[in-house]
Protein backbone atom coordinates (compact mmCIF):
# COMPACT_ATOMS: atom_id res chain seq x y z
CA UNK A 1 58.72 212.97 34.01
CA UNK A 2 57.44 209.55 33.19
CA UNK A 3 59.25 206.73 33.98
CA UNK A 4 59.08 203.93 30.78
CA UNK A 5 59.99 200.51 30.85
CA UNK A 6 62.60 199.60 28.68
CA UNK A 7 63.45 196.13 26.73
CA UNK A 8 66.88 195.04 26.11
CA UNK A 9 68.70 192.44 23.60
CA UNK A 10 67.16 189.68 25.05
CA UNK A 11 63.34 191.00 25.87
CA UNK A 12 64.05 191.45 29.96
CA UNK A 13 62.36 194.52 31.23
CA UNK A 14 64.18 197.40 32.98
CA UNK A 15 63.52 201.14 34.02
CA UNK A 16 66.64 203.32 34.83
CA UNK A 17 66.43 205.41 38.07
CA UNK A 18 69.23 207.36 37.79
CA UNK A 19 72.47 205.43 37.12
CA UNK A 20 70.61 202.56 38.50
CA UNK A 21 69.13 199.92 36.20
CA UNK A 22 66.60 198.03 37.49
CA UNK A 23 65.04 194.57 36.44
CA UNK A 24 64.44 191.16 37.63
CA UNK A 25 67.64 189.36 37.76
CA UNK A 26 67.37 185.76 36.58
CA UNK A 27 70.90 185.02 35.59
CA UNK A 28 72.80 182.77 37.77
CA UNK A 29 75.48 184.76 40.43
CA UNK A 30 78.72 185.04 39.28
CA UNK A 31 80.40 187.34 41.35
CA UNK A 32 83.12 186.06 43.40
CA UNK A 33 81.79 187.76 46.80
CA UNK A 34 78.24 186.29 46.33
CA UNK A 35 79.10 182.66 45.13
CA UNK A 36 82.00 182.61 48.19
CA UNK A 37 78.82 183.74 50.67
CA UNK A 38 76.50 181.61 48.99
CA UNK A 39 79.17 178.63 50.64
CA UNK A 40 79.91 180.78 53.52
CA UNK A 41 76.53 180.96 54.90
CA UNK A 42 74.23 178.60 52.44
CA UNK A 43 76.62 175.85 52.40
CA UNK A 44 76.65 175.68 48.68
CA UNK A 45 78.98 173.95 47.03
CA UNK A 46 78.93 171.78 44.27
CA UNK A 47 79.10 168.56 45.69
CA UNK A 48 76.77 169.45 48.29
CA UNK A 49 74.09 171.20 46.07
CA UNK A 50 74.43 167.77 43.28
CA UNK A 51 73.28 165.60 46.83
CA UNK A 52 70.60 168.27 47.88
CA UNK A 53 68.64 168.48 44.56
CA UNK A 54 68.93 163.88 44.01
CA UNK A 55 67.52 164.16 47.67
CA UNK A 56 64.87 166.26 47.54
CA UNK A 57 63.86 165.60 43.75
CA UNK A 58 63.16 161.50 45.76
CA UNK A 59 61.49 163.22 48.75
CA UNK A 60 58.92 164.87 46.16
CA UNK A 61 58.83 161.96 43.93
CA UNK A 62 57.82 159.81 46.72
CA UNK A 63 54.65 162.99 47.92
CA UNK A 64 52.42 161.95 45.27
CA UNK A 65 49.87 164.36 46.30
CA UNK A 66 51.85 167.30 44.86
CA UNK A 67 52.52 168.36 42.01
CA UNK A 68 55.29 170.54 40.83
CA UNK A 69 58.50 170.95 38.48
CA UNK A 70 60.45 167.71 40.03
CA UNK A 71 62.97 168.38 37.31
CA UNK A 72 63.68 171.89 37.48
CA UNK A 73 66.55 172.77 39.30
CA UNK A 74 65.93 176.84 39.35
CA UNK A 75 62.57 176.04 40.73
CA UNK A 76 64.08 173.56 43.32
CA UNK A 77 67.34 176.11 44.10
CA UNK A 78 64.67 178.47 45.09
CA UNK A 79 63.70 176.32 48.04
CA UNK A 80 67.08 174.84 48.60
CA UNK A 81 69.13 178.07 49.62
CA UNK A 82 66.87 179.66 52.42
CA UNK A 83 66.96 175.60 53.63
CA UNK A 84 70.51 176.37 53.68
CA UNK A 85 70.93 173.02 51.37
CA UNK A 86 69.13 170.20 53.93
CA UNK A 87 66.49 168.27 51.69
CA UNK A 88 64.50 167.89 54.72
CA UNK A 89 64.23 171.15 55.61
CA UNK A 90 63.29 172.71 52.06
CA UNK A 91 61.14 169.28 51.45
CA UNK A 92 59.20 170.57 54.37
CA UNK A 93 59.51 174.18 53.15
CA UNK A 94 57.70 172.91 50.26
CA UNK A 95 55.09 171.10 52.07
CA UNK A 96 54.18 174.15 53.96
CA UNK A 97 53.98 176.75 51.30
CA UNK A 98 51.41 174.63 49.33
CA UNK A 99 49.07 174.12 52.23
CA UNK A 100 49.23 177.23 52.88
CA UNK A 101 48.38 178.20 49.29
CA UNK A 102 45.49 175.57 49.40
CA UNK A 103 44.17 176.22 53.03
CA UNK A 104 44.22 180.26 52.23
CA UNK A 105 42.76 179.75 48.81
CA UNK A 106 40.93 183.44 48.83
CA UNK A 107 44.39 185.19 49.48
CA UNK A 108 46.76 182.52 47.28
CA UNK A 109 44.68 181.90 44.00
CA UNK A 110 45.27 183.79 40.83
CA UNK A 111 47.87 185.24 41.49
CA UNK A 112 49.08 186.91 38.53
CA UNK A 113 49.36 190.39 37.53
CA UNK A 114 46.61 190.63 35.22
CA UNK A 115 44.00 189.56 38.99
CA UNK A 116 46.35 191.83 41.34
CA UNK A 117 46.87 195.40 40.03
CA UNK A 118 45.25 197.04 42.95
CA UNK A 119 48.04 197.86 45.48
CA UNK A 120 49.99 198.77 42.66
CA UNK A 121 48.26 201.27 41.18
CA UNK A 122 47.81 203.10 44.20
CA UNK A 123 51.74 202.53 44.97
CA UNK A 124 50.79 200.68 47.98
CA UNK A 125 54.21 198.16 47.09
CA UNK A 126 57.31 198.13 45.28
CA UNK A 127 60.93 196.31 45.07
CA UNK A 128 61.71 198.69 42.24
CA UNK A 129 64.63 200.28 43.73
CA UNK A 130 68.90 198.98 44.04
CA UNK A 131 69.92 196.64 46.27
CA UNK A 132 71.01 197.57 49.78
CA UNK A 133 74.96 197.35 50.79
CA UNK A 134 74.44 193.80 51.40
CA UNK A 135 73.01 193.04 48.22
CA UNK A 136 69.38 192.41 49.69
CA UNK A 137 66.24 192.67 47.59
CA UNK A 138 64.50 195.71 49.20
CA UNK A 139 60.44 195.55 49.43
CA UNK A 140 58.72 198.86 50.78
CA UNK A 141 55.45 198.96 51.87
CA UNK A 142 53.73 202.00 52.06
CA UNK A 143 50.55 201.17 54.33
CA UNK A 144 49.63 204.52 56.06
CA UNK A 145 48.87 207.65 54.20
CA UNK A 146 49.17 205.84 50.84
CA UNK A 147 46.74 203.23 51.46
CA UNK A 148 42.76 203.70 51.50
CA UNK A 149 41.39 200.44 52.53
CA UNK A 150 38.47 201.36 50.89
CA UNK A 151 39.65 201.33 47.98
CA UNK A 152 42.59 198.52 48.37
CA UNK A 153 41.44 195.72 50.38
CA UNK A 154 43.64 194.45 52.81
CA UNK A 155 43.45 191.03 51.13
CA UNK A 156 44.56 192.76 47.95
CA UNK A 157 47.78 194.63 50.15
CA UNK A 158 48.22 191.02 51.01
CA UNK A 159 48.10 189.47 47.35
CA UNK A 160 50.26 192.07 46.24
CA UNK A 161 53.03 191.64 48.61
CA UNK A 162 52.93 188.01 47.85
CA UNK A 163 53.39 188.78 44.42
CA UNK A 164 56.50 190.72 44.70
CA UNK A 165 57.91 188.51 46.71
CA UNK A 166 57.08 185.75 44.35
CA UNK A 167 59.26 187.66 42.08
CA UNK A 168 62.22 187.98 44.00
CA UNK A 169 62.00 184.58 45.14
CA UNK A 170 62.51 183.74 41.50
CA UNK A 171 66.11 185.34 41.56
CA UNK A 172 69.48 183.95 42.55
CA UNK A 173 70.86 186.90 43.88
CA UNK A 174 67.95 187.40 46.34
CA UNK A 175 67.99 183.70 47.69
CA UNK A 176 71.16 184.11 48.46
CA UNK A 177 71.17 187.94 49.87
CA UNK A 178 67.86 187.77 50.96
CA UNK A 179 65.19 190.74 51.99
CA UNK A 180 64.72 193.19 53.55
CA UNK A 181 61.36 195.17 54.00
CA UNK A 182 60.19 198.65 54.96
CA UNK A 183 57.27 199.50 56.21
CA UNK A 184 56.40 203.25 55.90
CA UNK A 185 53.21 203.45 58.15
CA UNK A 186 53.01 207.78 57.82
CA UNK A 187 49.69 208.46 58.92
CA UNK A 188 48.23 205.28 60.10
CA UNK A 189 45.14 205.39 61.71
CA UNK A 190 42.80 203.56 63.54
CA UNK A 191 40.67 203.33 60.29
CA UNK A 192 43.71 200.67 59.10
CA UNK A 193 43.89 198.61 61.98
CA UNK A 194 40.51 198.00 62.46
CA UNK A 195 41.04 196.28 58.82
CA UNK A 196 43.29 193.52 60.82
CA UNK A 197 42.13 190.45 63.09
CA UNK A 198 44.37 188.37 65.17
CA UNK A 199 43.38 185.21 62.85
CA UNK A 200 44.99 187.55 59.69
CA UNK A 201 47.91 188.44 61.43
CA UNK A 202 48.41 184.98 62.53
CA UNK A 203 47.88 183.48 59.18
CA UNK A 204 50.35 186.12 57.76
CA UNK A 205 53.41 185.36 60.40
CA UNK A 206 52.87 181.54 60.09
CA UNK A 207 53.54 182.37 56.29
CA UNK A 208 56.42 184.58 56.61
CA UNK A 209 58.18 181.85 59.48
CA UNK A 210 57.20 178.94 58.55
CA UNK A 211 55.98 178.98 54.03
CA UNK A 212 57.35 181.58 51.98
CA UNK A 213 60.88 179.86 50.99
CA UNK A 214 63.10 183.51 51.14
CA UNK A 215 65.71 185.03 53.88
CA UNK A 216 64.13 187.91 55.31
CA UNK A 217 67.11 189.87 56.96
CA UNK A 218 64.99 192.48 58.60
CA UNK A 219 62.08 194.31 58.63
CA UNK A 220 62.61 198.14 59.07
CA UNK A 221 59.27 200.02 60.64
CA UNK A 222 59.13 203.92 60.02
CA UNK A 223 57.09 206.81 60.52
CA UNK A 224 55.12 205.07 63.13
CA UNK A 225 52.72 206.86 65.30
CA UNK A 226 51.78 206.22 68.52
CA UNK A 227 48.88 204.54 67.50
CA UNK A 228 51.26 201.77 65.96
CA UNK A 229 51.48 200.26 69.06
CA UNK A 230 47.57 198.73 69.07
CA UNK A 231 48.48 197.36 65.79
CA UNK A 232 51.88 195.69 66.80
CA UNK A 233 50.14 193.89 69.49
CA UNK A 234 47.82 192.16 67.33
CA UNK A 235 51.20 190.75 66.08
CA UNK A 236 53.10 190.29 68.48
CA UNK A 237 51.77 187.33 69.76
CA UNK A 238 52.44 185.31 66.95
CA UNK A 239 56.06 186.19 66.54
CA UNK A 240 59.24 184.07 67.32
CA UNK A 241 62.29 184.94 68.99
CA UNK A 242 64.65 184.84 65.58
CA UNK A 243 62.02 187.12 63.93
CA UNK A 244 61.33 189.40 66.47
CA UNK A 245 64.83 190.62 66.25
CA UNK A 246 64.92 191.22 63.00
CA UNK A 247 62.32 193.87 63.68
CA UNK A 248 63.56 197.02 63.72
CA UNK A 249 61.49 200.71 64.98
CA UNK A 250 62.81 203.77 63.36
CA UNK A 251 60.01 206.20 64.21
CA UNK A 252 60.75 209.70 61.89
CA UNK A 253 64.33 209.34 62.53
CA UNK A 254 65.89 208.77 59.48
CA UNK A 255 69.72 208.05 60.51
CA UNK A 256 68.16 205.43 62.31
CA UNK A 257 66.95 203.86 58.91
CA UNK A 258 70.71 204.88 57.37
CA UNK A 259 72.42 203.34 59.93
CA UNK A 260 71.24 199.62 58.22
CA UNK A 261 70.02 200.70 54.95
CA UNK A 262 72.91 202.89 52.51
CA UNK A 263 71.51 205.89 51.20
CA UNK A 264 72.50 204.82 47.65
CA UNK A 265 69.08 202.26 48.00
CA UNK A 266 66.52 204.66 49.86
CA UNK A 267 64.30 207.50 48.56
CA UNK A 268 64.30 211.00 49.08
CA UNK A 269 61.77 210.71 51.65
CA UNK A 270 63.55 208.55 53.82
CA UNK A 271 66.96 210.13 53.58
CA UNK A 272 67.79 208.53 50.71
CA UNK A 273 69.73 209.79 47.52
CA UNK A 274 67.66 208.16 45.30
CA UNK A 275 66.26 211.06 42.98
CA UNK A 276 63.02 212.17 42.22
CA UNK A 277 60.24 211.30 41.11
CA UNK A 278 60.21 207.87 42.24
CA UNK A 279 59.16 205.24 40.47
CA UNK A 280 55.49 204.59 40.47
CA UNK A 281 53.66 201.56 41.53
CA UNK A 282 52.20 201.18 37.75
CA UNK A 283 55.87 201.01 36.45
CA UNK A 284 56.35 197.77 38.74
CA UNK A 285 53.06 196.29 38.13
CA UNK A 286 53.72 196.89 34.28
CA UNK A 287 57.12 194.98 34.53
CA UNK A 288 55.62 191.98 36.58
CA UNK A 289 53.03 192.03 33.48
CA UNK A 290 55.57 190.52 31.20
CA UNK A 291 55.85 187.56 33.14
CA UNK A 292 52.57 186.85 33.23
CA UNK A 293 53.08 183.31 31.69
CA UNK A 294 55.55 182.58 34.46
CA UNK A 295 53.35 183.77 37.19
CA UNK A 296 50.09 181.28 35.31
CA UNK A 297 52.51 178.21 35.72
CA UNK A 298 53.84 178.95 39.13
CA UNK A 299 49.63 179.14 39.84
CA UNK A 300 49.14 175.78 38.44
CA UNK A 301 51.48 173.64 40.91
CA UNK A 302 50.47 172.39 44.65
CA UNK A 303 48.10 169.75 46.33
CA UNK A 304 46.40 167.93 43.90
CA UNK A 305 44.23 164.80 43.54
CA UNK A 306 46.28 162.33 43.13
CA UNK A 307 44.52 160.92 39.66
CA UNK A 308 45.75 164.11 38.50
CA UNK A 309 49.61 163.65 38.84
CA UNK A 310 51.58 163.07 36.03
């Protein structure tokens, strides 16, 4: 059975799994749990959010050397929440995700589905799946057994993941919820880690900490060997406290993994009632395709010369 992508009334993507529908979600929150967390945890309230976007649309007015959608409060919200609504702090947020885009040029440029296909055709990524019980965006990496570096660099794992998380970064609901991420390492060898450096996995924490503008609630490692440990050490170094304890080592047992994630949001194959087949990485690729455009204009914004700012 082949899973298709589906269109509804107003041309958004979707694939049912199940009883689960499952698309990007653009719209604005408006549950009543969500919008009361949103001010429970993100500060967000009206009056609060109108100062946060007059600050930080001055801040960025005043940074002539970048250049990005000043007026656009969705694109500003998306740096605003995780900031938990101080100008300063997404301002900075801001600052650091385009230098990092700029000094990492190799890894950040072009990113748009029609350049990264790779890790998704070999299923390498998705966040094609419900949310968890805490209505957290879900990525799962698959980077043991399902991932043949020579075939899918590990720059192109890398581009991939950032642009997934591009796309959830794009939606309400996740900047508010946040992320979580699995990392199925089944069959990891040392033909994988001797793919990473300490200067990749340092560039690749600084990101996560200090650039990408999203919550990540945890990190969920599984189906680990032992051999895991010479690859979490090239890490480990790099990694602060609040981070560090978000990482979580589940090894094959799967109530482990149940006892954060609800069944309702995990496959088959890691005790999940999710049911079978799952979705592919093409399906996911396929439905990132459609918003292609997006992903071009998103590429076009950063450090620029400053002749070149409107």
């Amino acid at each position: 059975m082949t899973m298709e992508i589906k269109f509804d009334g107003d041309g958004t993507p979707f694939v049912m799994w199940g009883d689960n529908r499952i698309q990007l979600e653009k719209h604005q929150v408006k549950e009543k749990e969500f919008i009361e967390k949103a001010e429970r945890e993100l500060r967000e309230t009206p009056e609060i959010v109108e100062k946060a976007l007059a600050d930080l649309k001055q801040m960025l007015t005043n940074d002539s050397s970048l250049f990005v959608p000043i007026k656009d409060d969705e694109y500003l919200m998306k740096f605003l929440r995780p900031s938990k609504f101080y100008p300063e702090s997404a301002f900075k947020r801001i600052q650091a995700y385009y230098k990092f885009r700029k000094s990492h040029d190799s890894y950040c440029s072009n990113l748009m589905p029609s350049v990264v296909r790779s890790a998704f055709d070999h299923s390498i990524i998705s966040i094609l799946s419900p949310r968890d019980q805490h209505g957290r965006r879900i990525m799962l990496v698959d980077s043991g057994e399902r991932w043949q570096p020579r075939l899918v660099s590990l720059a192109e794992v890398f581009r991939g993941v950032q642009l997934a998380l591009e796309s959830a970064m794009s939606e309400p609901m996740t900047q508010i919820n946040g992320v979580i991420v699995i990392l199925d390492v089944k069959g990891l060898s040392l033909s994988h880690i001797m793919q990473f450096t300490p200067s990749f996995a340092k560039m690749v924490v600084d990101w996560i900490q200090d650039c990408i503008p999203i919550r990540l609630k945890a990190v969920h490692i599984i189906n680990q060997p032992f051999i895991f440990n010479m690859l979490f050490a090239i890490f480990k170094p790099f990694l602060r406290e609040k981070l560090r304890s978000r990482i979580h080592f589940h090894g094959s047992d799967k109530q482990s993994l149940l006892s954060h994630v609800d069944a309702k949001a995990l496959r088959k194959r890691h005790g999940g009632l999710l049911p079978e087949p799952e979705i592919t990485g093409e399906v996911l690729w396929k439905m990132l395709q459609h918003y292609e455009e997006s992903f071009k204009v998103a590429n076009s914004y950063g450090y620029v010369d400053v002749d070149k700012k409107n």
